[in-house]
PDB file of N, CA and C in Angstrom:
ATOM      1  N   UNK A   1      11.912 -40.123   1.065  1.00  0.00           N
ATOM      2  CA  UNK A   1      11.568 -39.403  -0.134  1.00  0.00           C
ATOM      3  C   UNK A   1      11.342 -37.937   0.194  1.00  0.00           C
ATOM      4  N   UNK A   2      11.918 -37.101  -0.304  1.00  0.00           N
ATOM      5  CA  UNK A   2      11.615 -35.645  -0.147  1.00  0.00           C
ATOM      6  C   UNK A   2      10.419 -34.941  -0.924  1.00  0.00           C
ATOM      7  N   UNK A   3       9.772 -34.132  -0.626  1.00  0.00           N
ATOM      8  CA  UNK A   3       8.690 -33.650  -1.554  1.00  0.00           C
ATOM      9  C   UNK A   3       9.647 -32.426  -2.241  1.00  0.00           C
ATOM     10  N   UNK A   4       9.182 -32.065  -3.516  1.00  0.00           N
ATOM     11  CA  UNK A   4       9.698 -31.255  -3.771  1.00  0.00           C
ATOM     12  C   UNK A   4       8.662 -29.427  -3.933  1.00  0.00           C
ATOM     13  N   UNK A   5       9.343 -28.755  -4.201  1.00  0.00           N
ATOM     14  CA  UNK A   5       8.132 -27.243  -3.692  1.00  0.00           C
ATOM     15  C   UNK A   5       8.397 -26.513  -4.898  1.00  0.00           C
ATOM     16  N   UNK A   6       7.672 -25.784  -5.293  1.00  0.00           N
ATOM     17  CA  UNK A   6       7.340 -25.024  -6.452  1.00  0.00           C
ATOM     18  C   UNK A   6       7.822 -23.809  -5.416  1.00  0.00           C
ATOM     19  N   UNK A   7       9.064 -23.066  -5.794  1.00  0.00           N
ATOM     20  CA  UNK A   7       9.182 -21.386  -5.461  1.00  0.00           C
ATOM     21  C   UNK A   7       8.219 -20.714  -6.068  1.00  0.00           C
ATOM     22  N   UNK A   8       7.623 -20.875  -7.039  1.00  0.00           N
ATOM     23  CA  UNK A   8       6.636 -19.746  -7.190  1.00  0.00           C
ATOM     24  C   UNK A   8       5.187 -20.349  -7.751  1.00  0.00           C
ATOM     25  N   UNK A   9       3.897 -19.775  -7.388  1.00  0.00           N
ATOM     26  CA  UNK A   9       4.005 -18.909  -6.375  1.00  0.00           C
ATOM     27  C   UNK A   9       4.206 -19.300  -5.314  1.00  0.00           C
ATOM     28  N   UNK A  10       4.128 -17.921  -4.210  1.00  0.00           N
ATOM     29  CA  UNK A  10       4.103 -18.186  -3.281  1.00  0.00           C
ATOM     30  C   UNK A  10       3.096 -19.270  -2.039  1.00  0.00           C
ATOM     31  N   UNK A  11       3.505 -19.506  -1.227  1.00  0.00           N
ATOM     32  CA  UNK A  11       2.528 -20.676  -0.455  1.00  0.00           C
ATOM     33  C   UNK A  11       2.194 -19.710   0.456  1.00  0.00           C
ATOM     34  N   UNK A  12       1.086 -19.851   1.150  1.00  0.00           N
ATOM     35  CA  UNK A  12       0.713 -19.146   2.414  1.00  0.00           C
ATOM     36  C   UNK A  12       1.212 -20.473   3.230  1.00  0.00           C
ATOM     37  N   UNK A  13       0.242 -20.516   4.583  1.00  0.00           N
ATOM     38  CA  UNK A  13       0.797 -21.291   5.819  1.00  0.00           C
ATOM     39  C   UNK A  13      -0.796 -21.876   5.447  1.00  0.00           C
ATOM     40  N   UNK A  14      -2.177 -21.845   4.869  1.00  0.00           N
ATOM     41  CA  UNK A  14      -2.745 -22.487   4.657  1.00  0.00           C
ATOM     42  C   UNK A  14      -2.594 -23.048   3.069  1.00  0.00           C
ATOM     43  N   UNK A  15      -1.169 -23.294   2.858  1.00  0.00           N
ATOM     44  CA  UNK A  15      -1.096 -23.978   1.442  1.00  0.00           C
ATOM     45  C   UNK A  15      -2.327 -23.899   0.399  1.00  0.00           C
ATOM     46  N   UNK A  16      -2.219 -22.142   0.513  1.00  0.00           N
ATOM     47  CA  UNK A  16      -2.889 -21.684  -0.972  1.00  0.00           C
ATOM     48  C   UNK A  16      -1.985 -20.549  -1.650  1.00  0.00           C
ATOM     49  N   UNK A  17      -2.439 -20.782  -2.668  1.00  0.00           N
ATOM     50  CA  UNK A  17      -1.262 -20.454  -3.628  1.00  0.00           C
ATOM     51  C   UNK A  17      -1.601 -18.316  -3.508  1.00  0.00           C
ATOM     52  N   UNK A  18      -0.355 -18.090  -3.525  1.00  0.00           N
ATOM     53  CA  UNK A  18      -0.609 -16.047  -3.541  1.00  0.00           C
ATOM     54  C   UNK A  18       0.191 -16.507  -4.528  1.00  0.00           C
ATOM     55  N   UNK A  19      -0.215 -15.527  -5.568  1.00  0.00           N
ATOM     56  CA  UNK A  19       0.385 -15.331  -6.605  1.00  0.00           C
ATOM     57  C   UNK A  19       0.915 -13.582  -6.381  1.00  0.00           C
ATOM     58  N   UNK A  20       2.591 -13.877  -7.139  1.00  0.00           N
ATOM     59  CA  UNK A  20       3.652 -12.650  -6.867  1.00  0.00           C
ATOM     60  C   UNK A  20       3.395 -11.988  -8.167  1.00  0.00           C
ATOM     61  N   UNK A  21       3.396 -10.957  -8.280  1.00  0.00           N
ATOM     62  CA  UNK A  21       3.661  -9.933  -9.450  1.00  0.00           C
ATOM     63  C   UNK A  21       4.527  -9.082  -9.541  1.00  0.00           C
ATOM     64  N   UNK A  22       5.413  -8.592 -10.491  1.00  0.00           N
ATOM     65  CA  UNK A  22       6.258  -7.594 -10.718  1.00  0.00           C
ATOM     66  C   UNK A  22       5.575  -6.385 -11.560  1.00  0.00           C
ATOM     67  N   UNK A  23       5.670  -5.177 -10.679  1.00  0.00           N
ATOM     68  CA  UNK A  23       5.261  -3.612 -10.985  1.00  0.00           C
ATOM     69  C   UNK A  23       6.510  -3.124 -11.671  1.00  0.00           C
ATOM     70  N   UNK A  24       6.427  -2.349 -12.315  1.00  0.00           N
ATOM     71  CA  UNK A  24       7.737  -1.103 -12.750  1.00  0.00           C
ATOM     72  C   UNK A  24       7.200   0.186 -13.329  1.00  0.00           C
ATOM     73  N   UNK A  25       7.861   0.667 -13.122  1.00  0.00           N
ATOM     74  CA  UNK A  25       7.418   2.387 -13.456  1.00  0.00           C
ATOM     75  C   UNK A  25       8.263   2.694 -14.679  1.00  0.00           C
ATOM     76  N   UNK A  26       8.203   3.333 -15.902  1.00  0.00           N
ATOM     77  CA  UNK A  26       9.077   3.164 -16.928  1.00  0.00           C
ATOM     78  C   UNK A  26       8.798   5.082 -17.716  1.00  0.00           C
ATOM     79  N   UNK A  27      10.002   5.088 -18.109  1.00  0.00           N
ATOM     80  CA  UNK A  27      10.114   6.303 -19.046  1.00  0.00           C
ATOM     81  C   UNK A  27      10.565   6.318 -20.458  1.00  0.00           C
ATOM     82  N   UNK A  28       9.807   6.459 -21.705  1.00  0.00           N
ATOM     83  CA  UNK A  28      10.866   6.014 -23.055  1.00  0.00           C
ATOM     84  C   UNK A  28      10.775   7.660 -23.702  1.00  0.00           C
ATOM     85  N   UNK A  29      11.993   8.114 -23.726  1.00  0.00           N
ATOM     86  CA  UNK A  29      12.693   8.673 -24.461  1.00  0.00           C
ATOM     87  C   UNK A  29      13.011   8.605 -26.017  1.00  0.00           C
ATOM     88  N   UNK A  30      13.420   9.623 -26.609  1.00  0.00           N
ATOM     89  CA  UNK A  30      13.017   9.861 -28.304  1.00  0.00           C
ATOM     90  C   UNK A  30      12.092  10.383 -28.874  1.00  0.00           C
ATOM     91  N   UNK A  31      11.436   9.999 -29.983  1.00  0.00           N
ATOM     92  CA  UNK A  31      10.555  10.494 -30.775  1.00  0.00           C
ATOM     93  C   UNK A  31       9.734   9.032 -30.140  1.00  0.00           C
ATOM     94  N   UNK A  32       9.078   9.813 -29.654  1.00  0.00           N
ATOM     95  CA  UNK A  32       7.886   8.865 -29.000  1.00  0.00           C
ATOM     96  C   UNK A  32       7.114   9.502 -29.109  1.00  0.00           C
ATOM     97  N   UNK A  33       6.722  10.462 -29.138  1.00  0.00           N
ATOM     98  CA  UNK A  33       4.904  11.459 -29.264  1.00  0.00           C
ATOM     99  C   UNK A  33       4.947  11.568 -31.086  1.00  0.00           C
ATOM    100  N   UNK A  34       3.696  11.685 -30.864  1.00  0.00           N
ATOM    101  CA  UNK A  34       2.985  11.933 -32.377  1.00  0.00           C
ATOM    102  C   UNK A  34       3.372  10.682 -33.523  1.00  0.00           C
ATOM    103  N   UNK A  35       3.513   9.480 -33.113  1.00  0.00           N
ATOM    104  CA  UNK A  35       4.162   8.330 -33.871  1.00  0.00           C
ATOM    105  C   UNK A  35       3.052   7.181 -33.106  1.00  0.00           C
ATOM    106  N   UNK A  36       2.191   7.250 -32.851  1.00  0.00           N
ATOM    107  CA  UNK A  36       0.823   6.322 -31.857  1.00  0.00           C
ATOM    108  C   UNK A  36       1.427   5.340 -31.022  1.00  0.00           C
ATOM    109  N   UNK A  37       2.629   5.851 -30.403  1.00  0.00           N
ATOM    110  CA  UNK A  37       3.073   4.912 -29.205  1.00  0.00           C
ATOM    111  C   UNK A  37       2.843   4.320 -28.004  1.00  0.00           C
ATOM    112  N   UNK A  38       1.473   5.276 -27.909  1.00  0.00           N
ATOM    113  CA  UNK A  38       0.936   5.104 -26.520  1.00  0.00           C
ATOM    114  C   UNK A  38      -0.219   3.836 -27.070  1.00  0.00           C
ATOM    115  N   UNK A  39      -0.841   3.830 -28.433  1.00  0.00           N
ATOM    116  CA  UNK A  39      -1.709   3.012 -28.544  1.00  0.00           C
ATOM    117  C   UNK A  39      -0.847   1.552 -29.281  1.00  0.00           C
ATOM    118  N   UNK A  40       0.510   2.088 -29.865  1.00  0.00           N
ATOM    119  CA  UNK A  40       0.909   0.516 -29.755  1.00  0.00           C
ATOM    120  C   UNK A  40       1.350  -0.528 -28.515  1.00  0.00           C
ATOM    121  N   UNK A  41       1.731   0.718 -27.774  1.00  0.00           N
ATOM    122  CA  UNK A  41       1.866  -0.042 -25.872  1.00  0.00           C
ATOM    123  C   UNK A  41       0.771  -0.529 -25.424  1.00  0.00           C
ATOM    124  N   UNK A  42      -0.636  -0.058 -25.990  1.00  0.00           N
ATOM    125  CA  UNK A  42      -1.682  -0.762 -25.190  1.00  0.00           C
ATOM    126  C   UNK A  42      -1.877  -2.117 -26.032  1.00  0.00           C
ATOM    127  N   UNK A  43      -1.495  -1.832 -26.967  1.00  0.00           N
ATOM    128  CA  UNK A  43      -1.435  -3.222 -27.820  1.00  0.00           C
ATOM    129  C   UNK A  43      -0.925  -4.613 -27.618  1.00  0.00           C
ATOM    130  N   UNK A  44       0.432  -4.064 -26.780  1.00  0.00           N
ATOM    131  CA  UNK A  44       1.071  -5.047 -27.257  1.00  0.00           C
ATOM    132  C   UNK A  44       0.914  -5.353 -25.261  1.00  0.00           C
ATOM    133  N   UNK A  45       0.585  -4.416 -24.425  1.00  0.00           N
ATOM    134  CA  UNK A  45       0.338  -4.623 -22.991  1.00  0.00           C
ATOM    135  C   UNK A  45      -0.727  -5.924 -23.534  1.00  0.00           C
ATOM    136  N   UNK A  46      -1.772  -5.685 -23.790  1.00  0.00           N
ATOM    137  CA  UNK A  46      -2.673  -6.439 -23.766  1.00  0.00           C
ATOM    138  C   UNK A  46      -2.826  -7.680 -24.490  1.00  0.00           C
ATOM    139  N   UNK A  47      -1.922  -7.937 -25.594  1.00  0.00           N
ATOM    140  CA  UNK A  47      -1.194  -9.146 -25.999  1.00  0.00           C
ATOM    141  C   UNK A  47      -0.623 -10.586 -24.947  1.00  0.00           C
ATOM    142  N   UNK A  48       0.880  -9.062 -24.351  1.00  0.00           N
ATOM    143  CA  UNK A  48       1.198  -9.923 -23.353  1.00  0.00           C
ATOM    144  C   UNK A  48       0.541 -10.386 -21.598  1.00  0.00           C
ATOM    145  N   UNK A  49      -0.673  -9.915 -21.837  1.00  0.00           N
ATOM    146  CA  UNK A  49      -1.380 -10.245 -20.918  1.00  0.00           C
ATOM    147  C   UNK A  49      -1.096  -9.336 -19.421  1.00  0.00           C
ATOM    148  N   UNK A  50      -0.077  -8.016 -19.573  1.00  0.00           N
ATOM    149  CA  UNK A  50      -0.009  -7.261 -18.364  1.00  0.00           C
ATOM    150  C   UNK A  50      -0.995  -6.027 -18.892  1.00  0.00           C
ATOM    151  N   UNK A  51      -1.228  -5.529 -16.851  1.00  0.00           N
ATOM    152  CA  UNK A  51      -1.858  -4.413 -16.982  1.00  0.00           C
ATOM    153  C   UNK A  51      -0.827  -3.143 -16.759  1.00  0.00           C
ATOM    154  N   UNK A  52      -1.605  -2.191 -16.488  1.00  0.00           N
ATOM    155  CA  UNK A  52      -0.840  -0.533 -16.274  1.00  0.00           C
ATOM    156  C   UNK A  52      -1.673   0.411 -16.877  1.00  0.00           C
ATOM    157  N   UNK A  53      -0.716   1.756 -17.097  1.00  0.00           N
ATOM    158  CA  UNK A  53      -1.060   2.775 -18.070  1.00  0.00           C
ATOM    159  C   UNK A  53       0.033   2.971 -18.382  1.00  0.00           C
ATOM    160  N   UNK A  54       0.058   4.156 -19.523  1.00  0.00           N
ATOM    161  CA  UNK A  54       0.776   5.158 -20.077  1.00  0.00           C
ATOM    162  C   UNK A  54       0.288   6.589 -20.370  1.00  0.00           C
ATOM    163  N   UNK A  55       1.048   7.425 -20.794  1.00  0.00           N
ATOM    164  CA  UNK A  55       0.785   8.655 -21.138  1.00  0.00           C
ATOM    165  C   UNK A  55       1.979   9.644 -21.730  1.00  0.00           C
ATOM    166  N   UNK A  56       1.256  10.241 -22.162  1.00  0.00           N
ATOM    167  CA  UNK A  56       2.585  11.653 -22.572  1.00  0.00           C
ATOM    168  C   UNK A  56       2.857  12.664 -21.739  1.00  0.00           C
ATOM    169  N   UNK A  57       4.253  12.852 -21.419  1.00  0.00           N
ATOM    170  CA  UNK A  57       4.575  13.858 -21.124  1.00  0.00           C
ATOM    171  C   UNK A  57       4.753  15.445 -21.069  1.00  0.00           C
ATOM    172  N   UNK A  58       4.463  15.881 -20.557  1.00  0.00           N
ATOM    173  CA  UNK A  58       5.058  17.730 -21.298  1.00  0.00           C
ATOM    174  C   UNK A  58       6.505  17.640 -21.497  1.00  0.00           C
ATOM    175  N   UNK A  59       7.392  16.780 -20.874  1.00  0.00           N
ATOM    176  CA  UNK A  59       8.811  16.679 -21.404  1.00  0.00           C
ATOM    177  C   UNK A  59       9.014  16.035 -22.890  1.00  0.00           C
ATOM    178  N   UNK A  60       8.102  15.706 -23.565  1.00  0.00           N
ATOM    179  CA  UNK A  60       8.102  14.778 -24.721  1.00  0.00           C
ATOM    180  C   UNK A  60       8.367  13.293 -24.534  1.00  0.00           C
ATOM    181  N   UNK A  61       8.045  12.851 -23.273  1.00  0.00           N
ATOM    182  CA  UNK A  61       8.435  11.494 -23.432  1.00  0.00           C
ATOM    183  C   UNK A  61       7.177  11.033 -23.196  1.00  0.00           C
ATOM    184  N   UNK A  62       7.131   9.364 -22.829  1.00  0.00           N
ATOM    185  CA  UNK A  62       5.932   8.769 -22.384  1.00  0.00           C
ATOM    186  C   UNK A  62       6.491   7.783 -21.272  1.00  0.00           C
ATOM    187  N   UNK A  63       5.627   8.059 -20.523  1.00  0.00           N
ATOM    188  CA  UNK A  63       5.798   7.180 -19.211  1.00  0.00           C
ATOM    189  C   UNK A  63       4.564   6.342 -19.184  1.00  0.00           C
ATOM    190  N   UNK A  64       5.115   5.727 -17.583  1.00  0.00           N
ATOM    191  CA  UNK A  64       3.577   4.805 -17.500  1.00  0.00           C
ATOM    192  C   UNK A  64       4.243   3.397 -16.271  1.00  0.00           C
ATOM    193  N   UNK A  65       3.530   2.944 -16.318  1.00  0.00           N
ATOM    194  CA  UNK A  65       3.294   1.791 -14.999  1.00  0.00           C
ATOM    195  C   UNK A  65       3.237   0.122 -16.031  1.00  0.00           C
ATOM    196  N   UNK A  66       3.917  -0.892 -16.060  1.00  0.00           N
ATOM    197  CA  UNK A  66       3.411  -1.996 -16.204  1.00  0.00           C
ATOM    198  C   UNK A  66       3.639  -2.899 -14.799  1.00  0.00           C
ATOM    199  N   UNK A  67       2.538  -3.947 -15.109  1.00  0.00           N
ATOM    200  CA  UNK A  67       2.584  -4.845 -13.824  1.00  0.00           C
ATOM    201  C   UNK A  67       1.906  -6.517 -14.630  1.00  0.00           C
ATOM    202  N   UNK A  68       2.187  -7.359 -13.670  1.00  0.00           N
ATOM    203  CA  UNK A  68       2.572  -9.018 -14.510  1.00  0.00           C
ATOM    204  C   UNK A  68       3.170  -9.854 -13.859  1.00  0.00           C
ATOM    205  N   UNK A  69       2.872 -11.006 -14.535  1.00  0.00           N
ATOM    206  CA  UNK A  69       3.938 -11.826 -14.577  1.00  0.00           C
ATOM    207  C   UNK A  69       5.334 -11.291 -14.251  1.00  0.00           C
ATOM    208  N   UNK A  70       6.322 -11.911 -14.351  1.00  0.00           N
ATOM    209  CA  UNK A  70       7.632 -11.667 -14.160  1.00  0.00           C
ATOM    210  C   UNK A  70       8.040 -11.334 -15.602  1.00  0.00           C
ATOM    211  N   UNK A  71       7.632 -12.367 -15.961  1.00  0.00           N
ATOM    212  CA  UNK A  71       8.464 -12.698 -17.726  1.00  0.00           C
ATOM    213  C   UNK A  71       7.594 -11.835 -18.361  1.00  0.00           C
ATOM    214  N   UNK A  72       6.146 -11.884 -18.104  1.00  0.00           N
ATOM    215  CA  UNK A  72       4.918 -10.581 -18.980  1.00  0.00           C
ATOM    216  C   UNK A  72       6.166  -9.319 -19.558  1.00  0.00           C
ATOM    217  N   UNK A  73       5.969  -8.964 -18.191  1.00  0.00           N
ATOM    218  CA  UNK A  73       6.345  -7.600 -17.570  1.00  0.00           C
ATOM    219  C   UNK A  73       8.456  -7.167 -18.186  1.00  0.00           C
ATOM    220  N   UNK A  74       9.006  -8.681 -18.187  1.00  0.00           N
ATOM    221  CA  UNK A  74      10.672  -8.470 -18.610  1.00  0.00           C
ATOM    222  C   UNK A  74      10.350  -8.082 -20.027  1.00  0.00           C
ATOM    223  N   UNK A  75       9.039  -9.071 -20.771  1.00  0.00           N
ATOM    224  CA  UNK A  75       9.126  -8.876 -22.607  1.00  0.00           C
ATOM    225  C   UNK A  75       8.436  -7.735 -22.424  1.00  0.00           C
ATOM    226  N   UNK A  76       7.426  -6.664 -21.996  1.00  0.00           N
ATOM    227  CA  UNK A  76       7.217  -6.032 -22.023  1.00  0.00           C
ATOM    228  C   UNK A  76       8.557  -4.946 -22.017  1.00  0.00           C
ATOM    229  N   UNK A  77       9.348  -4.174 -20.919  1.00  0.00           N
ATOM    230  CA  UNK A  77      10.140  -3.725 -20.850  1.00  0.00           C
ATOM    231  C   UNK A  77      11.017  -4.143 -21.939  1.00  0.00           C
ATOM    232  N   UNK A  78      11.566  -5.355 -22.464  1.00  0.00           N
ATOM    233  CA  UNK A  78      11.929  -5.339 -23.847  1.00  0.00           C
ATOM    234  C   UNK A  78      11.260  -4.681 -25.377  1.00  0.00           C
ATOM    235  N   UNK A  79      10.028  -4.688 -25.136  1.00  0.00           N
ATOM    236  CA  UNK A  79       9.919  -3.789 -26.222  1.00  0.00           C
ATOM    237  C   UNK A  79       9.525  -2.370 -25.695  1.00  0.00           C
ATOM    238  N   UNK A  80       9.407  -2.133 -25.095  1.00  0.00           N
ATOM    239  CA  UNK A  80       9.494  -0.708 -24.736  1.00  0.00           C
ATOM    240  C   UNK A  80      10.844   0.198 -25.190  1.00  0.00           C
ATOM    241  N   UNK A  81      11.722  -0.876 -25.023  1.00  0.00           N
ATOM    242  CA  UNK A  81      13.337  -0.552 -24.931  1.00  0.00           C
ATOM    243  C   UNK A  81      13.995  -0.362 -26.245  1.00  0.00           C
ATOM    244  N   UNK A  82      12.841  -1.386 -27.035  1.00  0.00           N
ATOM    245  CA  UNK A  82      13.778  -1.724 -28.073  1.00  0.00           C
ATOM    246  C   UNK A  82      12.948  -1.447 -29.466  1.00  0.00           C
ATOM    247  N   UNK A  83      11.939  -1.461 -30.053  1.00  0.00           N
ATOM    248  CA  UNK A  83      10.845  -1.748 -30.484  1.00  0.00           C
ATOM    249  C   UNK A  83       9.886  -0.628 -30.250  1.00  0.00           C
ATOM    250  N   UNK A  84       8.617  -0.982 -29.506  1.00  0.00           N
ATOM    251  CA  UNK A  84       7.847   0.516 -29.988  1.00  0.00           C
ATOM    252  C   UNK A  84       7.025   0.695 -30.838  1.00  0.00           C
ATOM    253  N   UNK A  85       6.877   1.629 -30.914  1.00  0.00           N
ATOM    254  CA  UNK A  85       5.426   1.783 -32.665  1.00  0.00           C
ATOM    255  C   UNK A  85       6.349   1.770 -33.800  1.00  0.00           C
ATOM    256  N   UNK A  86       6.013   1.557 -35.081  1.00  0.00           N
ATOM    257  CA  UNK A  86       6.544   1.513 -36.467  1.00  0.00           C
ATOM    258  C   UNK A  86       7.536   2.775 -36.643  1.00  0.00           C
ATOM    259  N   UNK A  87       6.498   3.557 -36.087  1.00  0.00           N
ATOM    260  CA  UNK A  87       7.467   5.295 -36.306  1.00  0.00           C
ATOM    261  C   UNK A  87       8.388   5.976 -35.435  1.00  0.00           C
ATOM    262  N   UNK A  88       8.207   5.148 -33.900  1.00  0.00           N
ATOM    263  CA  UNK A  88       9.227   5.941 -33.272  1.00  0.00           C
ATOM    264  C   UNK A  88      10.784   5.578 -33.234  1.00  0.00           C
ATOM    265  N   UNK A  89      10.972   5.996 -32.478  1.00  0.00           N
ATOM    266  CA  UNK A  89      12.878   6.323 -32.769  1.00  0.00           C
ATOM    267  C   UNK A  89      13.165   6.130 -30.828  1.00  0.00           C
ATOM    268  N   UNK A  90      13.416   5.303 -30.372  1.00  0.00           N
ATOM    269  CA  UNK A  90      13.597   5.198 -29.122  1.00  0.00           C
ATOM    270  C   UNK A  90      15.294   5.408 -28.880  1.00  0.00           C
ATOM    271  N   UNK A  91      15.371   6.385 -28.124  1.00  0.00           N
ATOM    272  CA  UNK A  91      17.145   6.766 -27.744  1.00  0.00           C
ATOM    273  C   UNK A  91      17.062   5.875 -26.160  1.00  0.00           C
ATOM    274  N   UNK A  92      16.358   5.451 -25.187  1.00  0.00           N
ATOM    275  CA  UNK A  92      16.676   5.152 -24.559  1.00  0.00           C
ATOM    276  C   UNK A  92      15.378   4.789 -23.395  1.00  0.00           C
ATOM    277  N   UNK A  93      15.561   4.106 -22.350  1.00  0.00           N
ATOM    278  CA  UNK A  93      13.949   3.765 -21.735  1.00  0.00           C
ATOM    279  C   UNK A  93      14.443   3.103 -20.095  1.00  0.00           C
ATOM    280  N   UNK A  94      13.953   4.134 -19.490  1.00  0.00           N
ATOM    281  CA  UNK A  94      14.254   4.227 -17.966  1.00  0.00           C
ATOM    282  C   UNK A  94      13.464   3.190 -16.935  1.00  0.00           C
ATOM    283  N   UNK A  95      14.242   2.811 -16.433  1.00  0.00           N
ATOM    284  CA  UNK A  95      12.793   1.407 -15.516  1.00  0.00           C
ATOM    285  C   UNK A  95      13.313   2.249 -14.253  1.00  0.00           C
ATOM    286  N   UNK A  96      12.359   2.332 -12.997  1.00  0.00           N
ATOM    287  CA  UNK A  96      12.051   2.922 -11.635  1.00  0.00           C
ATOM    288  C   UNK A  96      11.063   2.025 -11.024  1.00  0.00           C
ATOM    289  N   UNK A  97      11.452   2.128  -9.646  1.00  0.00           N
ATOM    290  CA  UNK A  97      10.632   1.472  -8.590  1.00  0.00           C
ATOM    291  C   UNK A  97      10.261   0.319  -9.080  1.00  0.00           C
ATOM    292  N   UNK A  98      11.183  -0.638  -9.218  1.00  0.00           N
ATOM    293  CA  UNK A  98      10.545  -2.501  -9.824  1.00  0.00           C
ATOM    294  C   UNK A  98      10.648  -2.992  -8.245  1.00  0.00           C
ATOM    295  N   UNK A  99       9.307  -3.510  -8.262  1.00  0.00           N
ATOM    296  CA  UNK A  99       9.158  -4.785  -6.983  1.00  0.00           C
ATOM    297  C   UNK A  99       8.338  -5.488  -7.143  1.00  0.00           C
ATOM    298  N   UNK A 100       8.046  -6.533  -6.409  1.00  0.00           N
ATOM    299  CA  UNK A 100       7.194  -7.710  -6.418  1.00  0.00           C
ATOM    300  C   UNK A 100       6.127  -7.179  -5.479  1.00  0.00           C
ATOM    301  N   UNK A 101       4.684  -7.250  -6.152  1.00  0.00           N
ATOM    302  CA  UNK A 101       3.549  -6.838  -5.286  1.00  0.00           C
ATOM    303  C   UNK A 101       2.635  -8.487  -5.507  1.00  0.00           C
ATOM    304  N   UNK A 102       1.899  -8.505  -4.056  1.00  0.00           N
ATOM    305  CA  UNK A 102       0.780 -10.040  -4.265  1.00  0.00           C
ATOM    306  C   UNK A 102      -0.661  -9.450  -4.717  1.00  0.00           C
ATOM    307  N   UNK A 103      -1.011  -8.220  -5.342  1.00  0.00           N
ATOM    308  CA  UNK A 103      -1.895  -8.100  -6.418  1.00  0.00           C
ATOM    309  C   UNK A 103      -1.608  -7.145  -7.410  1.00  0.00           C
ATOM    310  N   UNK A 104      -2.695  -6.968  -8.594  1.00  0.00           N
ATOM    311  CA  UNK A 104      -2.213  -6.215  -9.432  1.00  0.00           C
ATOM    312  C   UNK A 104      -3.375  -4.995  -9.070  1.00  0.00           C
ATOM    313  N   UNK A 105      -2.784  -3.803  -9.654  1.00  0.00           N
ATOM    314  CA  UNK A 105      -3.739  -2.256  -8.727  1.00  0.00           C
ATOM    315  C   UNK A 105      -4.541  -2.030 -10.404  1.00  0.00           C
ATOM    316  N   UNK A 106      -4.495  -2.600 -11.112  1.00  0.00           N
ATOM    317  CA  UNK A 106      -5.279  -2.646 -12.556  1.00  0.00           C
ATOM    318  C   UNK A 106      -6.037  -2.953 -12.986  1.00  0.00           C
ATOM    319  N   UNK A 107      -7.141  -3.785 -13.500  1.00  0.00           N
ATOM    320  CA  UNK A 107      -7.775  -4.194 -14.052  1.00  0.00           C
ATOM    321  C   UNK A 107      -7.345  -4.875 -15.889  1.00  0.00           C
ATOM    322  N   UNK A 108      -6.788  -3.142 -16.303  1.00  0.00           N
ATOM    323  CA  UNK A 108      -6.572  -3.455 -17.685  1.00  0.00           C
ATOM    324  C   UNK A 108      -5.177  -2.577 -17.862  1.00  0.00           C
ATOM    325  N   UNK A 109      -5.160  -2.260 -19.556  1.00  0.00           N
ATOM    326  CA  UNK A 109      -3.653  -1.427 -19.806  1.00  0.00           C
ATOM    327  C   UNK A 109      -4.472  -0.089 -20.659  1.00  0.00           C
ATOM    328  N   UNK A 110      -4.737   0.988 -19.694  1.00  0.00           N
ATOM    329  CA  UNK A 110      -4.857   2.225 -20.966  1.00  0.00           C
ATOM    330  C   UNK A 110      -3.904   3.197 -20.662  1.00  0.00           C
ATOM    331  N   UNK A 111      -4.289   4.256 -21.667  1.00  0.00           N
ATOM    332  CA  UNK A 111      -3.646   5.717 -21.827  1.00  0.00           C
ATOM    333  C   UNK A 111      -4.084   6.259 -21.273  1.00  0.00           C
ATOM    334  N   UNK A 112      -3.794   6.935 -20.262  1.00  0.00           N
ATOM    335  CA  UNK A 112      -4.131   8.177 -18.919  1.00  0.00           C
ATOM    336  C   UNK A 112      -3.573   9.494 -19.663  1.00  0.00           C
ATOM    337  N   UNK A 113      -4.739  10.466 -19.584  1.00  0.00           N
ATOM    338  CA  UNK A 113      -4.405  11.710 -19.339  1.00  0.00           C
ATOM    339  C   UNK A 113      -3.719  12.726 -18.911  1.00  0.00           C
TER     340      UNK A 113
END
């Protein structure tokens, strides 16, 4: 009989469970300022149960950090992409530096300065 193994999470060598997380660094483009995008991202961060920040740019965009689950963190980046606050107008939304980290550097999801 074979045992079978759960790929995730991860196992240590004392068969306890590390749990993997996915980070990404993100940029959304458009009419994203002055439309409360930064407070519907904390909204909907904290819905889907990931942490990070965000903020505005002097370029007019808003950036920011999410981190999660795998799947948290993919529906997250889906609405970032796609979706958004009621009022903005998203032309487009940049993902940078995605990797798998074994904690999260967060606590919660706010708007940074």
């Amino acid at each position: 009989m074979s045992e079978s193994r759960d790929s995730s999470p991860l196992r240590a060598d004392n068969n306890t469970a590390i749990m993997s997380y996915t980070s990404v660094d993100f940029e959304v483009h458009g009419r994203v300022q002055g439309v409360c995008f930064r407070m519907y991202t904390e909204d909907e961060a904290r819905k889907l149960g990931v942490v990070g920040w965000v903020r505005n740019t002097r370029q007019g965009t808003v950036d920011g950090q999410v981190q999660g689950p795998t799947d948290k963190v993919q529906r997250m980046q889906e609405w970032l992409s796609k979706k958004g606050s009621p009022s903005s107008r998203i032309t487009k939304c940049n993902f940078k530096n995605e990797r798998q980290v074994n904690q999260l550097d967060f606590k919660d999801f706010r708007t940074t300065y």
